[in-house]
N, C-alpha and C. Protein backbone atom coordinates (compact mmCIF):
# COMPACT_ATOMS: atom_id res chain seq x y z
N UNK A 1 192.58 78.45 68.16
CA UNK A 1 193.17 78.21 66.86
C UNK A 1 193.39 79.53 66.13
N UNK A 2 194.53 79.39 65.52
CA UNK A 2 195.03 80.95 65.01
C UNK A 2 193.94 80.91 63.64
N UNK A 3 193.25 81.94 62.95
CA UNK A 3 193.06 82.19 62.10
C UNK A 3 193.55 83.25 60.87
N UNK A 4 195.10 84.10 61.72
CA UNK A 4 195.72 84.66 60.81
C UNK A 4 196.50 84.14 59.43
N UNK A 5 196.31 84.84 57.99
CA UNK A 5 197.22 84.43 57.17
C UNK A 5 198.10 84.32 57.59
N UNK A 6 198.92 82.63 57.20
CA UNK A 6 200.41 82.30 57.54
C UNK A 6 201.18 82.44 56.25
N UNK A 7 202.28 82.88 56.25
CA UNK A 7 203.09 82.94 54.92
C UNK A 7 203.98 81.96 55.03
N UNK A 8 204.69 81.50 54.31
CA UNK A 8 205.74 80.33 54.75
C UNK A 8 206.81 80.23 53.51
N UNK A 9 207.84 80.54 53.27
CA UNK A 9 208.73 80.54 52.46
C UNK A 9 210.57 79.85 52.96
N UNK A 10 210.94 79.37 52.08
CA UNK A 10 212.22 78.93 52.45
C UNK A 10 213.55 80.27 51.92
N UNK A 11 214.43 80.53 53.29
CA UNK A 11 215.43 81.60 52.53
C UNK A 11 216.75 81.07 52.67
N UNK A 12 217.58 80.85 51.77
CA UNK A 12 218.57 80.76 51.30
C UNK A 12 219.52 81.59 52.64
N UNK A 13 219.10 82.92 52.56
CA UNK A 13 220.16 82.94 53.37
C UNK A 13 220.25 83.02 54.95
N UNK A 14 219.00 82.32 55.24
CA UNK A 14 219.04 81.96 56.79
C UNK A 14 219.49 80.67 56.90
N UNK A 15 219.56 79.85 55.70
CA UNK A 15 219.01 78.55 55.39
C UNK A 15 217.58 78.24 56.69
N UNK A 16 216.77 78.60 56.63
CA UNK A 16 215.77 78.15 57.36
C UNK A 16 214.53 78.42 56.16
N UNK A 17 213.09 77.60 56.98
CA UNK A 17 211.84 78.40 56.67
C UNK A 17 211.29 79.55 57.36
N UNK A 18 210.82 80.85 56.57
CA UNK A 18 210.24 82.12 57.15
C UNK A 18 208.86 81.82 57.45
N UNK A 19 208.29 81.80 58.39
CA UNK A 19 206.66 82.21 58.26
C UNK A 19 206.72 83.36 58.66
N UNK A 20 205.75 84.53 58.29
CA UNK A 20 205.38 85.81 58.29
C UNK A 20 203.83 85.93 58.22
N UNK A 21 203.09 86.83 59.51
CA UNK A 21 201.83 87.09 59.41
C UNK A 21 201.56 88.73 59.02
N UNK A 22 201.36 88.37 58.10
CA UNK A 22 200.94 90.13 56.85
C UNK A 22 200.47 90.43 57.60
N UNK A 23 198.84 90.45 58.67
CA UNK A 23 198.02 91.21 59.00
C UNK A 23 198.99 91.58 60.93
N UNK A 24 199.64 91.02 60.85
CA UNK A 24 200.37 91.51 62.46
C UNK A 24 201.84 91.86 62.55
N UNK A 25 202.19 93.13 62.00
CA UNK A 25 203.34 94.04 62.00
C UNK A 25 204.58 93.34 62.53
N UNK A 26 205.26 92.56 61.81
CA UNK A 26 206.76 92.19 62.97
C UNK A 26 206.42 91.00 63.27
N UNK A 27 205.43 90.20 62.58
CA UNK A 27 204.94 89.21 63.59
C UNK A 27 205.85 87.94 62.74
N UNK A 28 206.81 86.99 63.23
CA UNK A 28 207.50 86.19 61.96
C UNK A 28 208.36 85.33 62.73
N UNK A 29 208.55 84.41 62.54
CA UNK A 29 209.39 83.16 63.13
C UNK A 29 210.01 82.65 62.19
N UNK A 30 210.86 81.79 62.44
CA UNK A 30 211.47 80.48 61.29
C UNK A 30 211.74 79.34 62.60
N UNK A 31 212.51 78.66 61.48
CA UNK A 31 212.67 76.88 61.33
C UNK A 31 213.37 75.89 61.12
N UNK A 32 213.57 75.36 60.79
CA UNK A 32 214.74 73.87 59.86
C UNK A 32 213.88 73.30 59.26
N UNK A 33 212.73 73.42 59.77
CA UNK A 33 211.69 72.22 58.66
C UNK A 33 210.43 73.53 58.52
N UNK A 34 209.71 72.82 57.54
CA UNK A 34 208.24 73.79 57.69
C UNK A 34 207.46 73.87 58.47
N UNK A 35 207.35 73.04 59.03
CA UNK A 35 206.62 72.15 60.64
C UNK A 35 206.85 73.13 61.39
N UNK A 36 208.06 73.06 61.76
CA UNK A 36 208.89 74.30 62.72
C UNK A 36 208.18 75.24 62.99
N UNK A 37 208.82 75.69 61.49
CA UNK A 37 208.46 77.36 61.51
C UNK A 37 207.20 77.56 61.26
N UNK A 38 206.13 77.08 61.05
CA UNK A 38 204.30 76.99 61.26
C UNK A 38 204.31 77.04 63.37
N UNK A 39 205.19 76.19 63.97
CA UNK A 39 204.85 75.61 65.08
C UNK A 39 205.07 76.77 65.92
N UNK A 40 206.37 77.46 65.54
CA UNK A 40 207.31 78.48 66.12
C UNK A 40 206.53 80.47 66.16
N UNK A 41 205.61 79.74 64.65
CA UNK A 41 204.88 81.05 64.28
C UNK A 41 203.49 81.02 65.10
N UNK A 42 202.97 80.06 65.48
CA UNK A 42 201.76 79.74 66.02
C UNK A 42 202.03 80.60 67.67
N UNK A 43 203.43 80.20 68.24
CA UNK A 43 203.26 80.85 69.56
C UNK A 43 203.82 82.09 69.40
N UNK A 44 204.51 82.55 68.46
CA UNK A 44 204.74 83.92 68.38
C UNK A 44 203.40 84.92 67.99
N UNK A 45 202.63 84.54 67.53
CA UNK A 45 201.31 85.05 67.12
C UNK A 45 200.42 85.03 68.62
N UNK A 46 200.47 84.52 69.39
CA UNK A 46 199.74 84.11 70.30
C UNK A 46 200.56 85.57 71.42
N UNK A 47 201.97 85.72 71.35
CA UNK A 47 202.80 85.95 72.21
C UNK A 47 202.24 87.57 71.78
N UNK A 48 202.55 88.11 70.73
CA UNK A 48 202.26 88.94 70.08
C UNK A 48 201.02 89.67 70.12
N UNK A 49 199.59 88.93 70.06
CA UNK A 49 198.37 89.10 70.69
C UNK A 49 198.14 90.00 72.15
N UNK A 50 199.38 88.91 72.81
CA UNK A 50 199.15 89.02 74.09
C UNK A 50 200.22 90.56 74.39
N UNK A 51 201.29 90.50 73.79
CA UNK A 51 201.91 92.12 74.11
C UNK A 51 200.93 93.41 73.84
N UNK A 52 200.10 92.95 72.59
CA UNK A 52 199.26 94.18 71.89
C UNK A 52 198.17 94.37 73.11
N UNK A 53 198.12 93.63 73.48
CA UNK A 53 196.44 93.43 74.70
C UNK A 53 197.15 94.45 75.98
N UNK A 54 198.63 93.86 76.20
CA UNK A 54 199.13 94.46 77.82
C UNK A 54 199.68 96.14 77.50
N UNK A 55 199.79 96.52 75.76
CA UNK A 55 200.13 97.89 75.96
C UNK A 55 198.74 98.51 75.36
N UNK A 56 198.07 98.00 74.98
CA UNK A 56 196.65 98.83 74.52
C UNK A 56 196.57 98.75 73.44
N UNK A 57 197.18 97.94 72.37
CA UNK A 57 197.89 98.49 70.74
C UNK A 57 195.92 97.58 70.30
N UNK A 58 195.73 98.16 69.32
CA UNK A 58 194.28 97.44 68.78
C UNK A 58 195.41 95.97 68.20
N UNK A 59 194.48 94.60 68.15
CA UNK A 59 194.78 93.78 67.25
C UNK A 59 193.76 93.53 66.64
N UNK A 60 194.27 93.49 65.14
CA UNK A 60 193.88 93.43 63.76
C UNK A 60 192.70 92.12 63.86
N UNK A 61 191.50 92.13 63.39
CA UNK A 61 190.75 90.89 63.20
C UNK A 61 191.09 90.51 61.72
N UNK A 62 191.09 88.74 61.79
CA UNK A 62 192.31 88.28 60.83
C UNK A 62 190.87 88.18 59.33
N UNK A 63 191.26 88.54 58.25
CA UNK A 63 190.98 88.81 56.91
C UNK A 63 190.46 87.90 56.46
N UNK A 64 190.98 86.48 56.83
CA UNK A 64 190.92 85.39 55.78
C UNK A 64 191.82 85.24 54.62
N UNK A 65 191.35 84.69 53.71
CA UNK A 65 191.91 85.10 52.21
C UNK A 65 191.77 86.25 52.08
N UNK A 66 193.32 86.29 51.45
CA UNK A 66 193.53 87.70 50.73
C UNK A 66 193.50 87.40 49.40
N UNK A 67 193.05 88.77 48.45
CA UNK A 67 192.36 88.67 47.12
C UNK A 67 193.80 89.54 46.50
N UNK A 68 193.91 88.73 45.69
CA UNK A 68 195.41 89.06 45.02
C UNK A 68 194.78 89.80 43.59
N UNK A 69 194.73 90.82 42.94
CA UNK A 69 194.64 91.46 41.66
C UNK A 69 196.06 91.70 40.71
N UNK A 70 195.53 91.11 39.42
CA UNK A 70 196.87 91.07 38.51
C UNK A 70 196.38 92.19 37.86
């Protein structure tokens, strides 16, 4: 089970949903529904893991909540 922050936003000009994982550089999928792009982001995160492992790159241990300051 992934434990990275998922971001999830709708863009206008993909018309799709974005998910984006802050803590993994490049790491981002979309969608048509939100479902999707959660579903689409789940194996790109996984896929992503697995490139960082086969070139040596460190992967990030995931944060949890992030603490937002106003």
């Amino acid at each position: 089970m992934n434990k990275y922050e998922i971001i999830i936003y709708w863009s206008d000009d993909d018309s799709s949903y974005i998910a984006e994982v802050p803590e993994l550089p490049g790491c981002m999928a979309d969608g048509k529904t939100y479902h999707e792009a959660l579903e689409n982001v789940e194996i790109i995160i996984m896929e992503w893991v697995d490139t960082a492992k086969s070139i040596g790159r460190e992967i990030p241990k995931p944060r949890g909540k992030r603490l937002i300051y106003a």
